[in-house]
N, C-alpha and C. Protein backbone atom coordinates (compact mmCIF):
# COMPACT_ATOMS: atom_id res chain seq x y z
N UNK A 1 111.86 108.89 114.34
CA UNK A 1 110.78 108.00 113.96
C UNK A 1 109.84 107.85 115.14
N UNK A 2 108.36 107.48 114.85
CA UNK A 2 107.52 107.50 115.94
C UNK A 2 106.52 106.46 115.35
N UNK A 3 106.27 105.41 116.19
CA UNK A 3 105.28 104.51 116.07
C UNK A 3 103.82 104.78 117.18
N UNK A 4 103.07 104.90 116.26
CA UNK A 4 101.84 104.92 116.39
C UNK A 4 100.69 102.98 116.81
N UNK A 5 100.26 102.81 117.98
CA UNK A 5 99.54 101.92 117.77
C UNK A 5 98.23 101.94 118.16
N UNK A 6 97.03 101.85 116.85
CA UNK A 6 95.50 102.39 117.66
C UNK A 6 94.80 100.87 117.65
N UNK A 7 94.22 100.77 118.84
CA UNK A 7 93.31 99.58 118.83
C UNK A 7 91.95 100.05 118.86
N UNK A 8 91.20 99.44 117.70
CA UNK A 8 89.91 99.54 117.19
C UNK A 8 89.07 98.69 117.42
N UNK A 9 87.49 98.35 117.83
CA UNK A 9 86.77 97.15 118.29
C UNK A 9 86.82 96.87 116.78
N UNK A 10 86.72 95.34 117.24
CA UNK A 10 86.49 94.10 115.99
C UNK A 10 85.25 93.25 116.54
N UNK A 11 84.60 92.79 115.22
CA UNK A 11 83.51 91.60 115.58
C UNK A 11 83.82 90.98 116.91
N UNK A 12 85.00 90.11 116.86
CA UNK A 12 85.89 89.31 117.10
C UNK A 12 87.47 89.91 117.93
N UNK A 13 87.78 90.51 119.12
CA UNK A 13 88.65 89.97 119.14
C UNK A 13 89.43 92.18 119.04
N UNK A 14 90.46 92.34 118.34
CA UNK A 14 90.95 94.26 118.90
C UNK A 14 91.49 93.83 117.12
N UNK A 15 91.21 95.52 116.66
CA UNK A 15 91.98 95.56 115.38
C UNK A 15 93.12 96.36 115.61
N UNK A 16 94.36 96.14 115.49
CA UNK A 16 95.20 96.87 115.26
C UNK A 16 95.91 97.67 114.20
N UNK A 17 96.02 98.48 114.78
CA UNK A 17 96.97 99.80 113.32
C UNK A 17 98.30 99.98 113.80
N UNK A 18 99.45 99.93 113.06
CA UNK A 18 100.70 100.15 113.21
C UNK A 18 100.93 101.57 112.25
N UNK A 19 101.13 102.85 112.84
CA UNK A 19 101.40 103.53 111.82
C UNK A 19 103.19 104.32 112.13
N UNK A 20 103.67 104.16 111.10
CA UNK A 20 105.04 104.81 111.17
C UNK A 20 105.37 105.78 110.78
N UNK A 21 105.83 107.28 111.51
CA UNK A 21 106.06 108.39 111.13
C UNK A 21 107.60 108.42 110.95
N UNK A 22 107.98 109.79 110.12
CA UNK A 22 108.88 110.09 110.63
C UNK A 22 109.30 111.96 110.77
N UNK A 23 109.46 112.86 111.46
CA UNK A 23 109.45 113.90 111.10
C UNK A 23 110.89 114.73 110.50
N UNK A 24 110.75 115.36 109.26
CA UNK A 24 111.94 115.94 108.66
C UNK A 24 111.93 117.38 108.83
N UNK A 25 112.76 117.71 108.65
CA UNK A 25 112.94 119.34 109.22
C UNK A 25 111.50 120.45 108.18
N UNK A 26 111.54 120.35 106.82
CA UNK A 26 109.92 121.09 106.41
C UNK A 26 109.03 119.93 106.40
N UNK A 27 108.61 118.74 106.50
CA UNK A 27 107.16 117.88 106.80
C UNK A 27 107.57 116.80 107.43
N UNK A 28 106.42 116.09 107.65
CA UNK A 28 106.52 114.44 108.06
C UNK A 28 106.24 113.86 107.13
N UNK A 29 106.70 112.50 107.08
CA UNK A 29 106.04 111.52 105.92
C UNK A 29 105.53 109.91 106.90
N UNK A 30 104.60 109.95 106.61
CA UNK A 30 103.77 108.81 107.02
C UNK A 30 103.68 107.41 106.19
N UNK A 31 104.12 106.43 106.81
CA UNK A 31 103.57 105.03 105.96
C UNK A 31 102.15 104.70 106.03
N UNK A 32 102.13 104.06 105.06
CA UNK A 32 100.37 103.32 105.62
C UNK A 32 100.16 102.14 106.60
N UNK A 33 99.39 102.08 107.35
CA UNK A 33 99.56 101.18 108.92
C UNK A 33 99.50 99.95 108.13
N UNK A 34 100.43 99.31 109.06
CA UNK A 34 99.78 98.13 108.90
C UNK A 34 98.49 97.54 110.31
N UNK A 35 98.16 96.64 109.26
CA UNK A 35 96.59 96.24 109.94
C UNK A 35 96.73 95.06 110.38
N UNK A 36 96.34 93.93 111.67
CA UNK A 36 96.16 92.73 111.83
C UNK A 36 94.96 92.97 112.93
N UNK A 37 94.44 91.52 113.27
CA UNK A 37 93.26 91.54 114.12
C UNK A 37 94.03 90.61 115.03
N UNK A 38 93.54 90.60 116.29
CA UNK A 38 94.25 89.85 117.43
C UNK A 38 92.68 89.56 118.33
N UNK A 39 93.05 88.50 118.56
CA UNK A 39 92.54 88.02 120.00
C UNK A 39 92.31 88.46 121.13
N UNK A 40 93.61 89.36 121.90
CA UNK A 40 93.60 89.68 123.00
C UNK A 40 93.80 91.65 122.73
N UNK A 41 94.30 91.99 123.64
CA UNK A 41 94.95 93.32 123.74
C UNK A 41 95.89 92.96 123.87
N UNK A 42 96.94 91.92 124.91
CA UNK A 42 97.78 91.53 125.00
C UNK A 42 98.67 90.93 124.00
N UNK A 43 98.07 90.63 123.07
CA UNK A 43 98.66 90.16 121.73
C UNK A 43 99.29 91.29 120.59
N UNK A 44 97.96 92.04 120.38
CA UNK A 44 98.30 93.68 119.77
C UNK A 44 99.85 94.27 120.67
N UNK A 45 99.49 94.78 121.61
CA UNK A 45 100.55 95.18 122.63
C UNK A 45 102.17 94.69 121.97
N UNK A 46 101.68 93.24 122.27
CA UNK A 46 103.16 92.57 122.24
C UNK A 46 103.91 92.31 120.47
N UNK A 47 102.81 92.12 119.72
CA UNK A 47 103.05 92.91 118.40
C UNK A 47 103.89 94.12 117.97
N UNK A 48 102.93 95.42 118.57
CA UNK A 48 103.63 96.42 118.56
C UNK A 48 105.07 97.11 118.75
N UNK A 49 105.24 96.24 120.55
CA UNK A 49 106.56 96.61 121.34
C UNK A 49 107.73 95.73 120.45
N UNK A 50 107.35 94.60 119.87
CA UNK A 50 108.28 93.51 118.91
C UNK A 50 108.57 94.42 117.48
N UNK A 51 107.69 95.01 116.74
CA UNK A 51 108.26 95.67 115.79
C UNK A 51 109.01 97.47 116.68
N UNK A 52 108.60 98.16 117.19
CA UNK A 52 109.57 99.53 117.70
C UNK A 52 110.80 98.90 118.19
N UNK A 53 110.74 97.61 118.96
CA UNK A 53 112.16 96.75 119.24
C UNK A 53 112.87 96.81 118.05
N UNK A 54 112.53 96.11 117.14
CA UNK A 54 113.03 96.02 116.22
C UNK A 54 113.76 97.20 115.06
N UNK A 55 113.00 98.47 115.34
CA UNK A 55 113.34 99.36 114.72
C UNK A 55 114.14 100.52 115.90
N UNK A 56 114.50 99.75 116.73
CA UNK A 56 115.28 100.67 117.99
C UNK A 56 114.72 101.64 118.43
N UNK A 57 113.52 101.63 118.80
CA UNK A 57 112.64 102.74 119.47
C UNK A 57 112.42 102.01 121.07
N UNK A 58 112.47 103.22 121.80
CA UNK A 58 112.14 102.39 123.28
C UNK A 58 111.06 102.52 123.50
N UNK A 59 110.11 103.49 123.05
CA UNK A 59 108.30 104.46 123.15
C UNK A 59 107.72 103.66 121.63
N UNK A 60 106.43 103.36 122.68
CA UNK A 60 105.16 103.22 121.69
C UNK A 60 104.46 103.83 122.05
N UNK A 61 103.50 104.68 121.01
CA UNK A 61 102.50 105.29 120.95
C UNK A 61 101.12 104.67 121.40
N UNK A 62 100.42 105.01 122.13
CA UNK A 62 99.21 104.07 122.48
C UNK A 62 97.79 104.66 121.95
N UNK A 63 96.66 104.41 120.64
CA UNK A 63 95.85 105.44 120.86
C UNK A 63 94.51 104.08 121.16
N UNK A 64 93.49 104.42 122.10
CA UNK A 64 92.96 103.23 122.43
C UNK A 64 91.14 103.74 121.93
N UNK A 65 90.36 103.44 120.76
CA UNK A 65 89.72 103.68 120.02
C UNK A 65 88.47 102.67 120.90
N UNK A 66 88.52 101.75 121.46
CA UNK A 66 87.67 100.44 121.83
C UNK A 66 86.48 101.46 122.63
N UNK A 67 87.68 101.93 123.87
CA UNK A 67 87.04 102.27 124.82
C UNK A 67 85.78 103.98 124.79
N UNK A 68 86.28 104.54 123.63
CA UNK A 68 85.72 105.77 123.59
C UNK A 68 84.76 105.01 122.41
N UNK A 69 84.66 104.32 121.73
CA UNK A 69 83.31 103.73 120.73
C UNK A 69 82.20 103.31 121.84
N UNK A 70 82.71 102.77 122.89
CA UNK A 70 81.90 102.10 123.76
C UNK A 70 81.03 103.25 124.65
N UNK A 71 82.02 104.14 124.92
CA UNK A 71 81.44 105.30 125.56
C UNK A 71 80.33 106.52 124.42
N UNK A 72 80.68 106.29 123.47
CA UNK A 72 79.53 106.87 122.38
C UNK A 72 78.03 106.68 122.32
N UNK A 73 78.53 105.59 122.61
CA UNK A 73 76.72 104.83 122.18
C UNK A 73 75.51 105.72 122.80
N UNK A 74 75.86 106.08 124.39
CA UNK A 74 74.65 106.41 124.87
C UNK A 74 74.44 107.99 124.67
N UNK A 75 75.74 108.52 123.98
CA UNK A 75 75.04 110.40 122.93
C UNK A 75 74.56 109.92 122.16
N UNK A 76 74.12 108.67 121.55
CA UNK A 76 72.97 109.03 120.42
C UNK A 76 71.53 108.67 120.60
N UNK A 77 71.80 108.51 121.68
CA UNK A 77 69.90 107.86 122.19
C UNK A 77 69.63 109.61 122.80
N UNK A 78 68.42 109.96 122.21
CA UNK A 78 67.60 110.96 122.63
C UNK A 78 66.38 111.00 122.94
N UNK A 79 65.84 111.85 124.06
CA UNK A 79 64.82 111.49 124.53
C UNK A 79 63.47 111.63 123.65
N UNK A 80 62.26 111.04 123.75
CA UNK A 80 61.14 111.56 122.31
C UNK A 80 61.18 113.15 122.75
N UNK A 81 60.33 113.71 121.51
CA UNK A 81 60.33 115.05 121.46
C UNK A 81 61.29 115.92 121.27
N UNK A 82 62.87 115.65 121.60
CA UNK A 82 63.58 116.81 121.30
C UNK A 82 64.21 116.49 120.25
């Protein structure tokens, strides 16, 4: 089993995705994430590590979505003329 956790910007605050794999010898089968919004990063985080605890995993997956949206912005400004 492999837990997946992506944090996404929110209005307000980090969206989190919990997604749960698991891989079988011909495919994987995937659940659908679960979703909550948090306050902090620190909150998401401690979310996450509380459910893989729970399902006896020592690894969480980290995918961090905030920081590469933020870094986007300035490929779409182009200069006039081109």
């Amino acid at each position: 089993m492999k837990l997946t956790l992506i944090l996404d910007p929110a209005p307000t605050g980090v969206r989190a995705s919990l997604i749960e794999e698991w891989e079988e010898v011909a495919h994987g089968t995937r659940m659908e994430p679960r979703v909550r919004l948090f306050d902090t990063e620190e909150q998401a985080l401690a979310w996450g590590r509380s459910l893989a605890h729970r399902r006896g995993l020592k690894q969480l997956f980290l995918t961090d979505n905030r920081k590469a949206a933020a870094g986007s912005t300035s490929v779409a400004h182009q200069q006039p003329g081109q």
